[in-house]
Structures are given as structure tokens and as C-alpha cells.
N, C-alpha and C. Protein backbone atom coordinates (compact mmCIF):
# COMPACT_ATOMS: atom_id res chain seq x y z
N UNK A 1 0.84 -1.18 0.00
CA UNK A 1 0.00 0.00 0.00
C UNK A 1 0.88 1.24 0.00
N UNK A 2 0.32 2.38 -0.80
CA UNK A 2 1.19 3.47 -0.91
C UNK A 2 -0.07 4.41 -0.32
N UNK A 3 0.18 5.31 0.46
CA UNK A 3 -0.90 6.29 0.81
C UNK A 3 -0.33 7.12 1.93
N UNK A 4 -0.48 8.40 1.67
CA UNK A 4 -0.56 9.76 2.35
C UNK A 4 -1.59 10.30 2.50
N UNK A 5 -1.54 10.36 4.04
CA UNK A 5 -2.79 11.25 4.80
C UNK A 5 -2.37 12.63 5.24
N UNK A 6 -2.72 13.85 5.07
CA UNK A 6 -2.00 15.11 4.44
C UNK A 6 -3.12 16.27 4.86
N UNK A 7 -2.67 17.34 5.17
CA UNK A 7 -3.65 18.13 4.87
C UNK A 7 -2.98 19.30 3.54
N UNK A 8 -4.02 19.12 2.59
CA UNK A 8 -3.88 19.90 0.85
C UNK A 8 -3.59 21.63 1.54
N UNK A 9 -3.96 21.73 3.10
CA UNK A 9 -4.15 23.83 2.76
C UNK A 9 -2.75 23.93 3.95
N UNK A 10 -2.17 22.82 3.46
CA UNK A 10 -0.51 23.03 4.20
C UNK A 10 0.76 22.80 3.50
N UNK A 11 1.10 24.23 3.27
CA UNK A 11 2.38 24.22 2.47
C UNK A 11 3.63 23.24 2.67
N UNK A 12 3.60 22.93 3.68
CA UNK A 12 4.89 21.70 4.33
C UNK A 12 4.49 20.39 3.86
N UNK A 13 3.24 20.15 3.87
CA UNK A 13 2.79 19.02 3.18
C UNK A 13 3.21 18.49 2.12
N UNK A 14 2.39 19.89 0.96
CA UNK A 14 2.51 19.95 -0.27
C UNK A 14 3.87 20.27 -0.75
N UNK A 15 4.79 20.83 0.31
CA UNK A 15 6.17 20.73 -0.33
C UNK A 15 6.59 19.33 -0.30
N UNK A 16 6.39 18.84 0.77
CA UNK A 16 7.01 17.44 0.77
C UNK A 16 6.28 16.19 -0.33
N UNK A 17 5.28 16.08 -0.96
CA UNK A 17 4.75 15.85 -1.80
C UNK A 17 5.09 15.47 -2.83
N UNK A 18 5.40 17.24 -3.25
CA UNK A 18 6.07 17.80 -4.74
C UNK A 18 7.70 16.81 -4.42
N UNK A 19 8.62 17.33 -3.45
CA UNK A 19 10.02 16.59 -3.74
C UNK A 19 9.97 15.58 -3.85
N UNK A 20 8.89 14.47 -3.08
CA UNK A 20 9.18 12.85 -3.09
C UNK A 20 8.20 12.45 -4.03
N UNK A 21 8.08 13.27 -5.11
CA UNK A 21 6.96 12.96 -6.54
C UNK A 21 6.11 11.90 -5.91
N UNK A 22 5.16 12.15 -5.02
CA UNK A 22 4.26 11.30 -4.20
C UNK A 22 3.15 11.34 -4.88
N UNK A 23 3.18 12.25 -6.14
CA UNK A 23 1.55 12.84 -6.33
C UNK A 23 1.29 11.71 -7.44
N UNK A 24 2.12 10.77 -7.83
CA UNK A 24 1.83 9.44 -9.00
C UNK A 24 1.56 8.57 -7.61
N UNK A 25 1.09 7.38 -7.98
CA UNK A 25 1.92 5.88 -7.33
C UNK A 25 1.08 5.57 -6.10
N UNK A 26 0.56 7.12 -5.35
CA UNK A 26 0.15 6.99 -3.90
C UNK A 26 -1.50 7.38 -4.02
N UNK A 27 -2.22 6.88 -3.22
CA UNK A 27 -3.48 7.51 -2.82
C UNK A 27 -3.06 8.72 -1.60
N UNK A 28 -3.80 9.93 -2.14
CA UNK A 28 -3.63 10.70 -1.12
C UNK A 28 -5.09 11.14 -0.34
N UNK A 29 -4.92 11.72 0.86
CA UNK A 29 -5.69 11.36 1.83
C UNK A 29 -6.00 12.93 2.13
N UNK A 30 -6.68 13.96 1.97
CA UNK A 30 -6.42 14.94 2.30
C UNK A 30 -7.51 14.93 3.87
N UNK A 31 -6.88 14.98 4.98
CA UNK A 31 -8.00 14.45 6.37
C UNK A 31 -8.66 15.41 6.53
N UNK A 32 -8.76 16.93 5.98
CA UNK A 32 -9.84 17.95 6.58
C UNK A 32 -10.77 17.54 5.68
N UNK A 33 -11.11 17.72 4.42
CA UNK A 33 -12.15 16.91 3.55
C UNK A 33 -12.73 15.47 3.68
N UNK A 34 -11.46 14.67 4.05
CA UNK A 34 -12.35 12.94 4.16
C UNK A 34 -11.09 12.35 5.34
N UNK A 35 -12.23 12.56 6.64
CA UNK A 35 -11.45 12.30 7.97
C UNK A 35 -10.91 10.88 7.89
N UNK A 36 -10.18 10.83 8.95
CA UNK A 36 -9.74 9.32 9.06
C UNK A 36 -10.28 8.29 9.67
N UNK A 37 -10.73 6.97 9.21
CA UNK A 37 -11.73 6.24 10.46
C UNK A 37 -10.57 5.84 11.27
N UNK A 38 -11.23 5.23 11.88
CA UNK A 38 -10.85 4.50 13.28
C UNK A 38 -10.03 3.17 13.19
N UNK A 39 -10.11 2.44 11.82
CA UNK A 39 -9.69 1.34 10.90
C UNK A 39 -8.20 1.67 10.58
N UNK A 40 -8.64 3.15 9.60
CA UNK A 40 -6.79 3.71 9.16
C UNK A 40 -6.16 3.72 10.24
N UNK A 41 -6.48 4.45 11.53
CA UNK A 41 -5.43 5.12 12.93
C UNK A 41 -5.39 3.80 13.36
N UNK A 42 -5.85 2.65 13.69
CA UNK A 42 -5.67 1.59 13.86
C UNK A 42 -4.18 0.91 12.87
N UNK A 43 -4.33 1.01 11.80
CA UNK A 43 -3.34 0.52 11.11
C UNK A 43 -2.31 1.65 11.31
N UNK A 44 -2.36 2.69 11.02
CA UNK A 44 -1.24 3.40 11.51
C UNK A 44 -0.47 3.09 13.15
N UNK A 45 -1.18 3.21 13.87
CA UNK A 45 -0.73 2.63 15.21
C UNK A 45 -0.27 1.39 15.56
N UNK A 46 -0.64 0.15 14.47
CA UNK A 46 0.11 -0.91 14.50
C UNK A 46 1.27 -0.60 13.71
N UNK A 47 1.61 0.07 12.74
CA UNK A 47 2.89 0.21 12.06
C UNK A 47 3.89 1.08 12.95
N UNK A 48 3.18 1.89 13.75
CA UNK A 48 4.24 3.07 14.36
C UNK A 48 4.16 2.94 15.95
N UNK A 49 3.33 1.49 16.35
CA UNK A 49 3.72 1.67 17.76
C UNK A 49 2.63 2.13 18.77
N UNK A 50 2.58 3.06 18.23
CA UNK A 50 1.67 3.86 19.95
C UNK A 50 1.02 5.04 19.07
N UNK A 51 0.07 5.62 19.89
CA UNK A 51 -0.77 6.38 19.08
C UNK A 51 0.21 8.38 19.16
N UNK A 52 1.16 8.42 20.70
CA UNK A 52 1.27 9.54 20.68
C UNK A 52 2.79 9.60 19.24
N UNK A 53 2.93 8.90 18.97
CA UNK A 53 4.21 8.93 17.81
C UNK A 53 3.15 10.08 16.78
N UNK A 54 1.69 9.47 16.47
CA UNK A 54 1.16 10.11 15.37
C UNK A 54 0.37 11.71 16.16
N UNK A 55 0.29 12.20 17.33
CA UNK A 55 -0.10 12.97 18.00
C UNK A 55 0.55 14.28 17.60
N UNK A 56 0.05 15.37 16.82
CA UNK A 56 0.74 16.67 17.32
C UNK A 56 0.51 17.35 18.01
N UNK A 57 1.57 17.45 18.80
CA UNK A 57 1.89 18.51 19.60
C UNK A 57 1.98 20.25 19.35
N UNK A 58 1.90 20.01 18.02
CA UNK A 58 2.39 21.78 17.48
C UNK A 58 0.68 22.16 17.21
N UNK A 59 -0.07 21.46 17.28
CA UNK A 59 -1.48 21.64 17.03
C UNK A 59 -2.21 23.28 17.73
N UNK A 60 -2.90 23.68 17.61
CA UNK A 60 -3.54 25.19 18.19
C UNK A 60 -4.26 24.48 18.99
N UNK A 61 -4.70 23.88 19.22
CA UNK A 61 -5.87 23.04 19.94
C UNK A 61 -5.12 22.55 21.23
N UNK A 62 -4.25 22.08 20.62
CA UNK A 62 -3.40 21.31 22.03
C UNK A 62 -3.09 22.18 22.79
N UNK A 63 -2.51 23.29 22.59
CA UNK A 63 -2.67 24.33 24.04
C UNK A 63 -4.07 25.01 24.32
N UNK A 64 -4.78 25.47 22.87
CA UNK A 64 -5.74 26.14 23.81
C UNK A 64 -6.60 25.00 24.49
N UNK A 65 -6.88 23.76 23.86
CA UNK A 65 -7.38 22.92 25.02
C UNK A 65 -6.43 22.68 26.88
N UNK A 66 -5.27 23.21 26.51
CA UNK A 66 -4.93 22.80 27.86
C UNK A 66 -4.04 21.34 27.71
N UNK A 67 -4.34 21.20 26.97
CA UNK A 67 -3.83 19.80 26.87
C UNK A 67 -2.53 19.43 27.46
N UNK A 68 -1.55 20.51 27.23
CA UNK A 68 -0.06 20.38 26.99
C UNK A 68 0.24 20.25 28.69
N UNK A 69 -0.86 20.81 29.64
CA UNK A 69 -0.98 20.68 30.86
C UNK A 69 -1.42 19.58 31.51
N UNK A 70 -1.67 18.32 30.93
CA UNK A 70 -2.22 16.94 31.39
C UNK A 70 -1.45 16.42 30.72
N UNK A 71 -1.76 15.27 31.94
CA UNK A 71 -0.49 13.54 31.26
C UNK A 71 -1.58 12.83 30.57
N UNK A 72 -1.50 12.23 28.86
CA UNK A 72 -2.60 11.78 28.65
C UNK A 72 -1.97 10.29 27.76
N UNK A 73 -3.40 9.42 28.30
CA UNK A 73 -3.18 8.37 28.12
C UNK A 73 -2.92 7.80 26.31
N UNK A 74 -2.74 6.63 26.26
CA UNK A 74 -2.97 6.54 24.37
C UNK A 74 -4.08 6.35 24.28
N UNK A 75 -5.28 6.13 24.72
CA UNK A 75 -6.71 6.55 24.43
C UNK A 75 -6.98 7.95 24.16
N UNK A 76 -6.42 8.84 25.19
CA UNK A 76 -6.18 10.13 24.78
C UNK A 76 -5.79 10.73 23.28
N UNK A 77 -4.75 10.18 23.06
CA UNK A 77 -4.35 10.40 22.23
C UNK A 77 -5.01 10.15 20.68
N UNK A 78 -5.51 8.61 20.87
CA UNK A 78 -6.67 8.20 19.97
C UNK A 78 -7.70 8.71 19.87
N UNK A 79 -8.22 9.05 21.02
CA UNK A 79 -9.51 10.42 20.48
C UNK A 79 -9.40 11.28 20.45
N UNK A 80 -8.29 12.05 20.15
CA UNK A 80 -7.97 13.60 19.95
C UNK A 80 -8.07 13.23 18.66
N UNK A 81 -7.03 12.07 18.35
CA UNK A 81 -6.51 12.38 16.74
C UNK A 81 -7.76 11.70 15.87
N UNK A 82 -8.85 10.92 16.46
CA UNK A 82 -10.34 10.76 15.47
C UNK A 82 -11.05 12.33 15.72
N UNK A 83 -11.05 12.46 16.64
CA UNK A 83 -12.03 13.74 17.09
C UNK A 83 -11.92 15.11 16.14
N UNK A 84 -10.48 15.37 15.96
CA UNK A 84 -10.46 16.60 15.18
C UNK A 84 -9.06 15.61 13.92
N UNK A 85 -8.82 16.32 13.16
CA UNK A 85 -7.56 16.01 11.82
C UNK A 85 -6.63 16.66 12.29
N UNK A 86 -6.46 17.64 12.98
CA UNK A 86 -5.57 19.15 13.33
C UNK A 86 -4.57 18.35 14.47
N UNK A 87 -5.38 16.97 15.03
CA UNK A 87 -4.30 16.18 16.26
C UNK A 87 -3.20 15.33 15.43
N UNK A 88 -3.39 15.09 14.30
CA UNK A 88 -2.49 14.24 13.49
C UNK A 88 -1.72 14.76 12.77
N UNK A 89 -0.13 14.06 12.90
CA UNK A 89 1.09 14.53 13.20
C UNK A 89 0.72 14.20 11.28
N UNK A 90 1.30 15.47 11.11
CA UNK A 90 1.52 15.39 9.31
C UNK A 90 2.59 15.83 8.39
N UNK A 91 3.17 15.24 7.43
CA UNK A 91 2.29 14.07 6.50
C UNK A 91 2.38 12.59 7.08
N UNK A 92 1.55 11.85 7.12
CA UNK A 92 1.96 10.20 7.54
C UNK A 92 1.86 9.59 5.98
N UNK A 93 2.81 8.81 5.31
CA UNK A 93 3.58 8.52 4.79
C UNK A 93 3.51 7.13 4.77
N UNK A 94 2.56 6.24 3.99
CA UNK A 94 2.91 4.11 4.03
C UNK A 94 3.49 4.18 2.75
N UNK A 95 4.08 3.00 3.17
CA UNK A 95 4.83 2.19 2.07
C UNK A 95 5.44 1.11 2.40
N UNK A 96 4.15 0.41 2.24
CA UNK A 96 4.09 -1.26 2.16
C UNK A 96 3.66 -1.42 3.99
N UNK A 97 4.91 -1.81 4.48
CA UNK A 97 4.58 -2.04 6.00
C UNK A 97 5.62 -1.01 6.68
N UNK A 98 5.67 -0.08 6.04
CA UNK A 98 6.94 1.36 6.88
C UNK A 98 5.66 2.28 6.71
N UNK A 99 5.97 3.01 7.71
CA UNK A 99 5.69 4.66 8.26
C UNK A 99 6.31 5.47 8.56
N UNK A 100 6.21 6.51 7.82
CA UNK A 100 6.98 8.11 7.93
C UNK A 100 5.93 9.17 8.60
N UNK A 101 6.04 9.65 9.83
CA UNK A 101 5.33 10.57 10.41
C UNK A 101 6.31 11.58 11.04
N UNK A 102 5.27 12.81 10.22
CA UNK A 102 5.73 14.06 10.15
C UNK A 102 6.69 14.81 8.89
N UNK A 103 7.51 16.28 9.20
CA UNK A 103 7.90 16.59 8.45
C UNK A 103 9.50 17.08 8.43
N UNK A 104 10.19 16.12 9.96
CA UNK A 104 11.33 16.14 10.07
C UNK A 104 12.09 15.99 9.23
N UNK A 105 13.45 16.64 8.70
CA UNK A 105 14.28 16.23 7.61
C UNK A 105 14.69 14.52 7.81
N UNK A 106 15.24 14.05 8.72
CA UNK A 106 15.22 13.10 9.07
C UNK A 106 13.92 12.52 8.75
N UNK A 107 13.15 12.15 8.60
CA UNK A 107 11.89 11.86 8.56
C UNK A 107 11.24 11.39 6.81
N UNK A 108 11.54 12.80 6.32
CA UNK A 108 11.54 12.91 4.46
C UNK A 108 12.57 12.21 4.22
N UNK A 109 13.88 12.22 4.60
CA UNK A 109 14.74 11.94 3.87
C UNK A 109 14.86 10.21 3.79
N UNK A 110 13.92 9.32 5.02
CA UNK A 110 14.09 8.23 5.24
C UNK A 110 12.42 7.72 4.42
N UNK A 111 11.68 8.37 4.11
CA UNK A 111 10.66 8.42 3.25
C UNK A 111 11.09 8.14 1.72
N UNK A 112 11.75 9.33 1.45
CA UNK A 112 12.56 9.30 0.47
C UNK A 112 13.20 8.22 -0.37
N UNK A 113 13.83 7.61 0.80
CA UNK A 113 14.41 6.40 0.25
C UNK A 113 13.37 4.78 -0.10
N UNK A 114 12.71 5.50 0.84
CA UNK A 114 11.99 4.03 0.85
C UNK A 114 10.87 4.59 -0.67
N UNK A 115 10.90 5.21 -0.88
CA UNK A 115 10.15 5.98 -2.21
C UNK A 115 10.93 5.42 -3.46
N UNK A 116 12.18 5.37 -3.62
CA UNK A 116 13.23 4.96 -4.83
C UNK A 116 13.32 3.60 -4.63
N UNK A 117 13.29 2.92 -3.21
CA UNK A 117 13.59 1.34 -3.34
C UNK A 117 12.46 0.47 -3.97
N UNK A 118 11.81 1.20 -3.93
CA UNK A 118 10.06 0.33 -4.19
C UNK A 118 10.30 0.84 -5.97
């Protein structure tokens, strides 16, 4: 499976996109238009572990909710990131049984590769 879950009205996204010519080959996912079920974050969370890996933290929500002020569980974390799109750490990035989350250079650049080996 090739697929990016993304939001389209974010330039970091869409830059990262454009360099790893993602826009052939992949289904893309844009999550403010067509949210994510509960099925995808499920499979994402078996590929990456735990749910706060896919959690952002840089979110507007996460402080003005307060959030950044509570210890929260990975249920927490799982219903932030169904509840709103704005909790999910972006771009998340499959290919095959790997996951790339976020938009760390480290991050693209290990995307990247796994983009040319396939």
C-alpha cells in the first residue's frame, strides 16, 4: 500500500509531496475533507507503535485545550486524533509495511528512500 494522509491547505505538506513525486503511485488522503476512520489510525498505530508517535503537539488546539498541561493516556491520544484532523502529526507517509510521520528532515529523507527502493 502506498498512501498519504495530508492536509492539501498546508504548504509543508505539499512541499514534501512535490520533492518525493508522491503525487503518481500513492493515494492521497487529504483528512480535513475525508477524515480518518478509526480502521486507518488503527493501522497506523500498528505500524508506528503507539498512538502519541502520530499525535501533534504543534497543534492550536493542544494548548488552547490545555492539553499540553495533562499527562494523557494513548486513548487520549486516539480520540484527539479521530475527534479533530488538526491532532495528526503530518504528512503520515505508508509504504508497504513502513511509516513516515511528520515533516522532520530526518523523517523525508528516510521516506525518500523508501520511495526509490520500491
Amino acid at each position: 500500500m502506498k498512501k498519504v494522509y495530508y492536509l492539501s491547505t498546508c504548504d509543508t505538506c505539499n512541499r514534501i509531496l512535490k520533492a518525493l513525486n508522491l503525487l503518481e503511485d500513492f493515494t492521497l488522503q487529504d483528512i480535513k475533507n475525508e477524515a480518518i476512520t478509526e480502521a486507518q489510525l488503527e493501522e497506523m498505530h500498528t505500524l508506528s507503535g503507539n498512538y502519541e508517535a502520530l499525535f501533534s503537539k504543534r497543534a492550536r488546539l493542544y494548548k488552547s485545550l490545555g492539553l499540553k498541561d495533562k499527562s494523557l493516556s494513548e486513548d487520549d491520544y486516539k480520540n484527539y486524533i479521530l475527534e479533530h484532523y488538526t491532532f495528526l502529526k503530518r504528512p503520515v507517509i505508508l509504504i508497504e509495511n513502513q511509516i513516515f510521520i511528520g515533516n522532520s528532515k530526518k523523517t523525508v529523507e528516510a521516506a525518500k528512500q523508501a520511495v526509490y527502493e520500491k
